[in-house]
N, C-alpha and C. Protein backbone atom coordinates (compact mmCIF):
# COMPACT_ATOMS: atom_id res chain seq x y z
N UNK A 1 10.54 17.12 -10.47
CA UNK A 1 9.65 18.18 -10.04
C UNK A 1 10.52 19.38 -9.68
N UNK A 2 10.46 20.71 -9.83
CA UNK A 2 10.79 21.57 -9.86
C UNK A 2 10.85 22.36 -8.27
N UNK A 3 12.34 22.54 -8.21
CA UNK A 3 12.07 23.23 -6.55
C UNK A 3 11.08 24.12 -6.41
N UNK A 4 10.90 24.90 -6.80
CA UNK A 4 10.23 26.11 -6.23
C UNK A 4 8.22 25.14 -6.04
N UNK A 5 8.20 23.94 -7.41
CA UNK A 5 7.06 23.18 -6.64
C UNK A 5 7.16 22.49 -5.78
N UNK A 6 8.20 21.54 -5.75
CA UNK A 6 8.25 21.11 -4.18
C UNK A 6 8.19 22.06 -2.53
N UNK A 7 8.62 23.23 -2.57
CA UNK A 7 8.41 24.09 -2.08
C UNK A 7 6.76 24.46 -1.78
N UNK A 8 6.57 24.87 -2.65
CA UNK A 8 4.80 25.01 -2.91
C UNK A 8 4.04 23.85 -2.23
N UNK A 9 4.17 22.53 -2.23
CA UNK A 9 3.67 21.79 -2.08
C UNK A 9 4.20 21.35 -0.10
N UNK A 10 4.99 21.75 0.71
CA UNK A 10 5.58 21.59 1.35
C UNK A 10 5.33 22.94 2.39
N UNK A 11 5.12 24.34 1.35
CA UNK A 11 4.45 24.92 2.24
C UNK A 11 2.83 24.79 2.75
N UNK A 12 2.12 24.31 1.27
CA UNK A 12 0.99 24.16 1.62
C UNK A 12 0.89 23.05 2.78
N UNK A 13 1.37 21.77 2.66
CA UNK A 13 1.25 20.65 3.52
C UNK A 13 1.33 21.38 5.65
N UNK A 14 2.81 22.12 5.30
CA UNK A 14 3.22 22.66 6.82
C UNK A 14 1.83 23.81 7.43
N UNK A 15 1.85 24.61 6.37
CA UNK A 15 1.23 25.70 6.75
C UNK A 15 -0.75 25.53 6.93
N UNK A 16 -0.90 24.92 5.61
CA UNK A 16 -2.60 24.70 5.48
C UNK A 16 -3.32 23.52 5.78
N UNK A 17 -2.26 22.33 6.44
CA UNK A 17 -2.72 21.19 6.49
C UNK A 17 -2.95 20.31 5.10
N UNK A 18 -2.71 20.52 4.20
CA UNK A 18 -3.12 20.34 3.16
C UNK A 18 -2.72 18.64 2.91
N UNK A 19 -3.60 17.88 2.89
CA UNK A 19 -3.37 16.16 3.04
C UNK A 19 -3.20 15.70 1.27
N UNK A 20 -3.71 16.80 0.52
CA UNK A 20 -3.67 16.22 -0.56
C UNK A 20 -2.06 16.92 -1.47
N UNK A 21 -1.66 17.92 -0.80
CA UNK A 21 -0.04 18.10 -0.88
C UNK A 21 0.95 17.41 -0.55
N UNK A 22 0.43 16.95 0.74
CA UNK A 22 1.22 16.01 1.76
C UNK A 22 1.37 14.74 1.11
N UNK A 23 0.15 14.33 0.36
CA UNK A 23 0.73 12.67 -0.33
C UNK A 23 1.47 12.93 -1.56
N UNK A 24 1.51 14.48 -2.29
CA UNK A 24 1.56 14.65 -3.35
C UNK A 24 3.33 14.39 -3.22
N UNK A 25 3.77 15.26 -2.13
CA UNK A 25 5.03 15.02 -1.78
C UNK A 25 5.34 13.53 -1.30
N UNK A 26 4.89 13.23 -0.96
CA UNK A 26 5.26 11.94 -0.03
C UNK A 26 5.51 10.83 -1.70
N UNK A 27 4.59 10.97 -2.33
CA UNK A 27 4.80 10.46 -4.16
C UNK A 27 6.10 10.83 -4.36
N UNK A 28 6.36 12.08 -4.58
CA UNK A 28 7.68 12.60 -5.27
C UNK A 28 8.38 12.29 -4.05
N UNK A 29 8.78 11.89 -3.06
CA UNK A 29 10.14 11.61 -1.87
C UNK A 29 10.20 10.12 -2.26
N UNK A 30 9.07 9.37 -2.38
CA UNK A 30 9.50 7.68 -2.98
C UNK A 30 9.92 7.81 -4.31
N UNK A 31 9.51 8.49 -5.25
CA UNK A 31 9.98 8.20 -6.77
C UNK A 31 11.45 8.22 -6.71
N UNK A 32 12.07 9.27 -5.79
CA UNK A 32 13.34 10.13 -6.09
C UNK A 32 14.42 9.07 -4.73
N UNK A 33 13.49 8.67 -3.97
CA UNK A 33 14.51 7.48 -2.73
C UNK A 33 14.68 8.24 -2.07
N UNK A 34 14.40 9.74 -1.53
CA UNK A 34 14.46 10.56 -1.15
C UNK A 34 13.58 9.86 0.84
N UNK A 35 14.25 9.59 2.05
CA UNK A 35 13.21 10.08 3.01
C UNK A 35 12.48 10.25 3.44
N UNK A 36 11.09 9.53 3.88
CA UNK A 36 10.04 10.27 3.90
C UNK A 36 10.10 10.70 5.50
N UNK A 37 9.70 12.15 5.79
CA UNK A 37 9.71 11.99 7.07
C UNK A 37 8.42 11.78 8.54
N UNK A 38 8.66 11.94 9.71
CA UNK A 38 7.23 11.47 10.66
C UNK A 38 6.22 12.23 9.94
N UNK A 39 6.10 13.63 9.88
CA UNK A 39 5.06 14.30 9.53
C UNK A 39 4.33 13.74 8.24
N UNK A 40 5.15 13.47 7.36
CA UNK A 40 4.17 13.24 6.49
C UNK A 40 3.72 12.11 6.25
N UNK A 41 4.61 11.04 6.73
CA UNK A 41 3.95 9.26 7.20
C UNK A 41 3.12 9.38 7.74
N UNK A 42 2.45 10.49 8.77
CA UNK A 42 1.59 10.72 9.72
C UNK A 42 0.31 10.78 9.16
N UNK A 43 0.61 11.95 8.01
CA UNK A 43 -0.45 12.40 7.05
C UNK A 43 -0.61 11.27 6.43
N UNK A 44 0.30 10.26 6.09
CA UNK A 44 -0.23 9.66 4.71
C UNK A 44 -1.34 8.79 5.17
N UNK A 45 -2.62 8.96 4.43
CA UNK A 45 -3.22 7.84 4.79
C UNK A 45 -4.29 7.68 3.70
N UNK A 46 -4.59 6.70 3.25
CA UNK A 46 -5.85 6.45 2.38
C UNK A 46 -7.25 6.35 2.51
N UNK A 47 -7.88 6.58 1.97
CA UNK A 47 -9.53 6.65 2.48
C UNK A 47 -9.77 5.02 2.57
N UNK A 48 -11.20 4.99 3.49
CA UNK A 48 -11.98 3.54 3.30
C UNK A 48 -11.99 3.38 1.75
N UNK A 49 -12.07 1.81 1.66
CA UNK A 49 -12.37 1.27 0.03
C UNK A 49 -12.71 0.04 0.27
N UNK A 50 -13.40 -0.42 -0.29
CA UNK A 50 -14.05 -1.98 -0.97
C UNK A 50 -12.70 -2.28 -1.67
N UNK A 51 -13.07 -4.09 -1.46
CA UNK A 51 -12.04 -4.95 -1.96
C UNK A 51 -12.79 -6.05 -2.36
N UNK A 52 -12.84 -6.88 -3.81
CA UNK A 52 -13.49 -7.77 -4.09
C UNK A 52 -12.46 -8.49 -5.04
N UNK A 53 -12.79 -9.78 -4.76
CA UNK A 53 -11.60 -10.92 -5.59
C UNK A 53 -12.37 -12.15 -5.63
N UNK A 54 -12.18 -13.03 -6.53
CA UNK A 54 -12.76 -14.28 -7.05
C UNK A 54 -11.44 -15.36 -6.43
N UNK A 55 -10.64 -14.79 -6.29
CA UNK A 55 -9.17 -15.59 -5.86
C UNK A 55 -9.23 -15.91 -3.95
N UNK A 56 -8.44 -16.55 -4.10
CA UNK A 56 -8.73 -16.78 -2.29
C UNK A 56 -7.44 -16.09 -1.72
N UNK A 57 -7.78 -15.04 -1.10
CA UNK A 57 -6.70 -13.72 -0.58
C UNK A 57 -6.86 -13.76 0.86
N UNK A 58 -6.22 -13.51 1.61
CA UNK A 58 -6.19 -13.07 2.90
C UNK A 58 -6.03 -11.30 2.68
N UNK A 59 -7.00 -10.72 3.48
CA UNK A 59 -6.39 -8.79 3.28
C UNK A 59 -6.37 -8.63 4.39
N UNK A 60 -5.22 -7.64 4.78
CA UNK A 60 -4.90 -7.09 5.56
C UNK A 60 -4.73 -5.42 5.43
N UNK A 61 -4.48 -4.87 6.67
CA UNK A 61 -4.62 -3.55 6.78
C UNK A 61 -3.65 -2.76 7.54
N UNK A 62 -2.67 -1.97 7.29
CA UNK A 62 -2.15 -1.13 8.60
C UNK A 62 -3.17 0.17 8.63
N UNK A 63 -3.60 0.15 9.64
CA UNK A 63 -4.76 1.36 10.07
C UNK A 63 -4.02 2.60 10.57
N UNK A 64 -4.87 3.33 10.65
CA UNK A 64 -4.46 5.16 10.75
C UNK A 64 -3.86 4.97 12.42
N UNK A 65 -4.51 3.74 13.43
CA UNK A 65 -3.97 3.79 14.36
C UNK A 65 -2.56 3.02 14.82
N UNK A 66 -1.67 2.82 13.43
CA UNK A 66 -0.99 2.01 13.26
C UNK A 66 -0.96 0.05 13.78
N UNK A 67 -2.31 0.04 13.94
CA UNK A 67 -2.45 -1.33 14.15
C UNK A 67 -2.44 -2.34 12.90
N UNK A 68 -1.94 -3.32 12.61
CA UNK A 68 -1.86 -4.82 11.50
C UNK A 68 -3.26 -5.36 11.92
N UNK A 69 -4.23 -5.04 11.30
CA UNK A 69 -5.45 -5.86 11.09
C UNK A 69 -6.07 -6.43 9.72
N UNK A 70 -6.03 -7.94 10.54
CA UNK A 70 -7.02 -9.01 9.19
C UNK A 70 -8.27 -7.90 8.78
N UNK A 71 -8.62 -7.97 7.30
CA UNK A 71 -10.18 -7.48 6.65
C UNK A 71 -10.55 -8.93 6.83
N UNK A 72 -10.31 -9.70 5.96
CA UNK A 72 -10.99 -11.22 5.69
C UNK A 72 -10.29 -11.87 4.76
N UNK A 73 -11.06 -12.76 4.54
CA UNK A 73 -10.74 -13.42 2.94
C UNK A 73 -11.50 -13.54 1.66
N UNK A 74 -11.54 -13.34 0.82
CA UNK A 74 -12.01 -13.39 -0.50
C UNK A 74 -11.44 -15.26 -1.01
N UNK A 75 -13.13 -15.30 -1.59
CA UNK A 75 -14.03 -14.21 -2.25
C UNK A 75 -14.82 -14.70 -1.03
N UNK A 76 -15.48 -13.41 -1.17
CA UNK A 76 -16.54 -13.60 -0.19
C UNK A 76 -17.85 -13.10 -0.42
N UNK A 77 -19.07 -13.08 0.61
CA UNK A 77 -20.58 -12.76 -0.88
C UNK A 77 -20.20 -11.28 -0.62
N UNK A 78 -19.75 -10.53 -0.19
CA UNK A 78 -20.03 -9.02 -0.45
C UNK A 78 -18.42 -8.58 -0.44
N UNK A 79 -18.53 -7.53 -1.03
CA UNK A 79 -16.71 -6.66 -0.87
C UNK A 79 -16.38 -6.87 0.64
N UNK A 80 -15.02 -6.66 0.66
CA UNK A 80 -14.32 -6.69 2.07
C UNK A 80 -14.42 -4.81 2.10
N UNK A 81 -14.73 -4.75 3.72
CA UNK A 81 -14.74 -2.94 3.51
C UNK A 81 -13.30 -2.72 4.43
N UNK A 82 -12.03 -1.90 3.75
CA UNK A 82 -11.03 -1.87 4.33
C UNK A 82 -11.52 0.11 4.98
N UNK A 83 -11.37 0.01 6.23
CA UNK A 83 -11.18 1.44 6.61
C UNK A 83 -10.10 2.00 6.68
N UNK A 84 -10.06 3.13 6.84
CA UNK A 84 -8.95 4.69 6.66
C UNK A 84 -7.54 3.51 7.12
N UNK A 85 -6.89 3.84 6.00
CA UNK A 85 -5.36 2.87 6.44
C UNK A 85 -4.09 3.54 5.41
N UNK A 86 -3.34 3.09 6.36
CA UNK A 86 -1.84 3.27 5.86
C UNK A 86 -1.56 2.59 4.77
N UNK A 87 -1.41 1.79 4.74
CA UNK A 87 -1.63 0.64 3.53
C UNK A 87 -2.44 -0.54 3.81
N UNK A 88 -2.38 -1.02 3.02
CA UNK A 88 -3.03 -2.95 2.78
C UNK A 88 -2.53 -3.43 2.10
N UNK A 89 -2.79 -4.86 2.20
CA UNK A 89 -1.89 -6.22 1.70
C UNK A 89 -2.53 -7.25 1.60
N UNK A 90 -2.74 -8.21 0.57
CA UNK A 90 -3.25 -9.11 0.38
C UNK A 90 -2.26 -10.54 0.20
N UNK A 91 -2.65 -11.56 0.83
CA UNK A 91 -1.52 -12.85 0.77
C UNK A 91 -2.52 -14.18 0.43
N UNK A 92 -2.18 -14.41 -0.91
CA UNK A 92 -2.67 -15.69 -1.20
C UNK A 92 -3.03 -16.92 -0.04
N UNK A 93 -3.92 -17.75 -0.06
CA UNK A 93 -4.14 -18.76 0.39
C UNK A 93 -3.85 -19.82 0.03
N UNK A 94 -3.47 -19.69 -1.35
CA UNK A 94 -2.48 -21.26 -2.23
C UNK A 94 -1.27 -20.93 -2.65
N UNK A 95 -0.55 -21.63 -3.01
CA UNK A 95 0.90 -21.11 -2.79
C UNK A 95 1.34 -21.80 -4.44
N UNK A 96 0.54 -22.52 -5.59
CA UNK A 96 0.90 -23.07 -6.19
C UNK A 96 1.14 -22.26 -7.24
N UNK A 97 2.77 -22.47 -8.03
CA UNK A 97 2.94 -20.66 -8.79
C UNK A 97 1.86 -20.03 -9.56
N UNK A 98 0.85 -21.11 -10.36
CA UNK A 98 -0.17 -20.57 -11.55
C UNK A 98 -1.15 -19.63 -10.58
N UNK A 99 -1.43 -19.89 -9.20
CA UNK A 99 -2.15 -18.94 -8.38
C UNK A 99 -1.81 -17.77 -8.40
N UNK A 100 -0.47 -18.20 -7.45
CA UNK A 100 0.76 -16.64 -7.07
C UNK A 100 0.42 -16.09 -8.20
N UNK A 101 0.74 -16.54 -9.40
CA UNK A 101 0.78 -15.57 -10.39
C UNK A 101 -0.71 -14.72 -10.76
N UNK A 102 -1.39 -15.51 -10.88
CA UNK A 102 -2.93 -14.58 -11.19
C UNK A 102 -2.89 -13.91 -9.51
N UNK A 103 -2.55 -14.24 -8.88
CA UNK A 103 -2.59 -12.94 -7.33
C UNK A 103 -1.84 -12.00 -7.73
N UNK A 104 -0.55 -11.69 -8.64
CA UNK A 104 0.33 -11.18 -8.66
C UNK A 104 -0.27 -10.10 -10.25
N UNK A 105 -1.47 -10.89 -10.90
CA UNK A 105 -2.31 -10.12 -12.08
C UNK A 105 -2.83 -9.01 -11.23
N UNK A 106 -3.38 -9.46 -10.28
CA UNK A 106 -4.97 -9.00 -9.42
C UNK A 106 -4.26 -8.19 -8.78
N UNK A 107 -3.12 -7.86 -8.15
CA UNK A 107 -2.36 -6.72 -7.73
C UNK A 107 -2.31 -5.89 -8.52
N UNK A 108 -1.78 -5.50 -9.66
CA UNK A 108 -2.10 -4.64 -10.74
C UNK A 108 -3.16 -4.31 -10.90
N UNK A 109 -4.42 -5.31 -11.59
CA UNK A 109 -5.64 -4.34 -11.78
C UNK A 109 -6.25 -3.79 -11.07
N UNK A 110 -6.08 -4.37 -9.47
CA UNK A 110 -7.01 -3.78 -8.28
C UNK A 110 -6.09 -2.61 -7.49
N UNK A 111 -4.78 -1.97 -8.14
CA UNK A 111 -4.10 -1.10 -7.05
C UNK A 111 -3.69 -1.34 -5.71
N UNK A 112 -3.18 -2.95 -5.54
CA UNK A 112 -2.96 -3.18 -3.99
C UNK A 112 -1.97 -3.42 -3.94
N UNK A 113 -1.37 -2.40 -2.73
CA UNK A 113 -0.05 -1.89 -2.55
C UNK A 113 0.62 -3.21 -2.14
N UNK A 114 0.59 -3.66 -1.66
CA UNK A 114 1.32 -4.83 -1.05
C UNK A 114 1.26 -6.39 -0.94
N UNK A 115 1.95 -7.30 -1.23
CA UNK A 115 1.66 -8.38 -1.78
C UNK A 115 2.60 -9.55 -0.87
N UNK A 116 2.14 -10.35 0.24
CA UNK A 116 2.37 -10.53 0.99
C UNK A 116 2.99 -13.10 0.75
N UNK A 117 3.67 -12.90 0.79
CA UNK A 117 3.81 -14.45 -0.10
C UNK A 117 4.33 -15.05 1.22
N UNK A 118 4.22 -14.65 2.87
CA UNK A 118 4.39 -15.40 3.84
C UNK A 118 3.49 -14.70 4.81
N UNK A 119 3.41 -15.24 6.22
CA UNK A 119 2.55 -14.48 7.15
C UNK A 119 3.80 -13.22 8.14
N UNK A 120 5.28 -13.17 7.06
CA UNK A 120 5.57 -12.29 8.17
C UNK A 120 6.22 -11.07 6.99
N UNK A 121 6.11 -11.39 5.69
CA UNK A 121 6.73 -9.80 4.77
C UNK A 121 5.49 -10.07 3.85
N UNK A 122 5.65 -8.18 3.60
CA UNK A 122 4.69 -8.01 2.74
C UNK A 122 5.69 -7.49 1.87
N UNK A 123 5.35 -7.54 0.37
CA UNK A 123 5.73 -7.06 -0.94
C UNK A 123 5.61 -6.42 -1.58
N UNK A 124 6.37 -5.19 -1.81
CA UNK A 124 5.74 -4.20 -2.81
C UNK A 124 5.96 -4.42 -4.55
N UNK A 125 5.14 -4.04 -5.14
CA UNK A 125 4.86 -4.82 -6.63
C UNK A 125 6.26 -5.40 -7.28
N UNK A 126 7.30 -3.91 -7.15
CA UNK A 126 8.49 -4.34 -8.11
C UNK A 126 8.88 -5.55 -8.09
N UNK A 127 8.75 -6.44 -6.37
CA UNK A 127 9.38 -7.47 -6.42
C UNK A 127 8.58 -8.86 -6.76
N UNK A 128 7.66 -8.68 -7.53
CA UNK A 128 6.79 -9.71 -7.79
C UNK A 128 7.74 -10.19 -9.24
N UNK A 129 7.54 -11.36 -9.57
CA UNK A 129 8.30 -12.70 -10.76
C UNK A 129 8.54 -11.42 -11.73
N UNK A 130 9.80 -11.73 -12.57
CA UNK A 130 9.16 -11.28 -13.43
C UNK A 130 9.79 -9.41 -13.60
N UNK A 131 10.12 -8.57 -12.28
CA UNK A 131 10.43 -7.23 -12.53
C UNK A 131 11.78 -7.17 -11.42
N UNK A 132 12.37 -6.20 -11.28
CA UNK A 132 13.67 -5.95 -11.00
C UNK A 132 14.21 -4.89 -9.52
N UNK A 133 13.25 -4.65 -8.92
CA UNK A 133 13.62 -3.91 -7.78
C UNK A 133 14.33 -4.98 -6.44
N UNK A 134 14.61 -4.70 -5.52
CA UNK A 134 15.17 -5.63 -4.25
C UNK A 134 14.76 -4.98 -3.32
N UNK A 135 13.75 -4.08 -2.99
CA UNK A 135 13.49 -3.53 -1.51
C UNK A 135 11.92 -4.14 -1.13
N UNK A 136 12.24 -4.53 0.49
CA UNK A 136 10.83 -5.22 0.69
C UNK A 136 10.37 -4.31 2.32
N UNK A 137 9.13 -4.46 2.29
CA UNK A 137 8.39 -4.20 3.44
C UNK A 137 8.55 -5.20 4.55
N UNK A 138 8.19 -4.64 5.71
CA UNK A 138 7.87 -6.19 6.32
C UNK A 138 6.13 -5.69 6.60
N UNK A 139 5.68 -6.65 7.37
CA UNK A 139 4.29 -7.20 7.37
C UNK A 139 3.48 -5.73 7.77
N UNK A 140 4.45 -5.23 8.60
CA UNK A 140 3.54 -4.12 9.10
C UNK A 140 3.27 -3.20 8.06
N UNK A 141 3.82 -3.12 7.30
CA UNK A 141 3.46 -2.24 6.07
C UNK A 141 4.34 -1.07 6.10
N UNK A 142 5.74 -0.93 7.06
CA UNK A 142 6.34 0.16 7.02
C UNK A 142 6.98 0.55 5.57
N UNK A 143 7.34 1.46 5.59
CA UNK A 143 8.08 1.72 4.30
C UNK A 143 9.23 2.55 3.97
């Protein structure tokens, strides 16, 4: 990305509040390994969303008030409703690999950031079977 847009995007965030600059940057500071700093961890946050799975998941949530809260478990008869959060994480309930692995499908098609294979780290995709990164979260969802 081009200084003078990172700039752009950095004044808008400081100056206009601008939340949808603020993640835009906060994207380009993870692509690049770059830092992210308080202000814009502050900002980052995702809207409420529905969560639905046929698989048996535990979801979890880091919330806007930085609290680790259970959603539920799937499947369940209606979507799980995750509110305004930092991230979320979902952790299998069977541990047998042909599961892990369709949990590790269902991360991909459903966009869920974090993939949790004990009750104390959560996982971000690269390190699922199979791909090549080495950096992990822990449970709280820091990053």
């Amino acid at each position: 990305m081009a200084d003078e847009r990172l700039r752009g995007l950095e004044r808008r965030f400081a100056e206009e509040g601008d939340l949808d600059a603020g993640r835009e940057l906060v994207a380009h500071l993870r692509r690049t390994g770059e830092p992210v700093g308080g202000a814009l961890l502050a900002a980052d946050l995702r809207p409420p969303r529905s969560f639905a799975s046929e698989l048996p998941l535990a979801v979890y949530a880091l919330t806007a008030d930085d609290a680790v809260r259970w959603i539920g478990n799937t499947p369940s008869p209606a979507p799980l409703e995750l509110p305004e959060h930092r991230t979320f994480w979902v952790r299998p309930l069977r541990s047998e690999p042909e599961h892990v692995a369709r949990a590790a499908e269902e991360l991909a098609a459903q966009q869920i950031p974090r993939f949790a294979l004990s009750g104390r780290q959560a996982l971000e995709p690269p390190l699922l079977p199979g791909t090549s990164s080495s950096c992990a979260s822990s449970a709280r969802g820091r990053r």
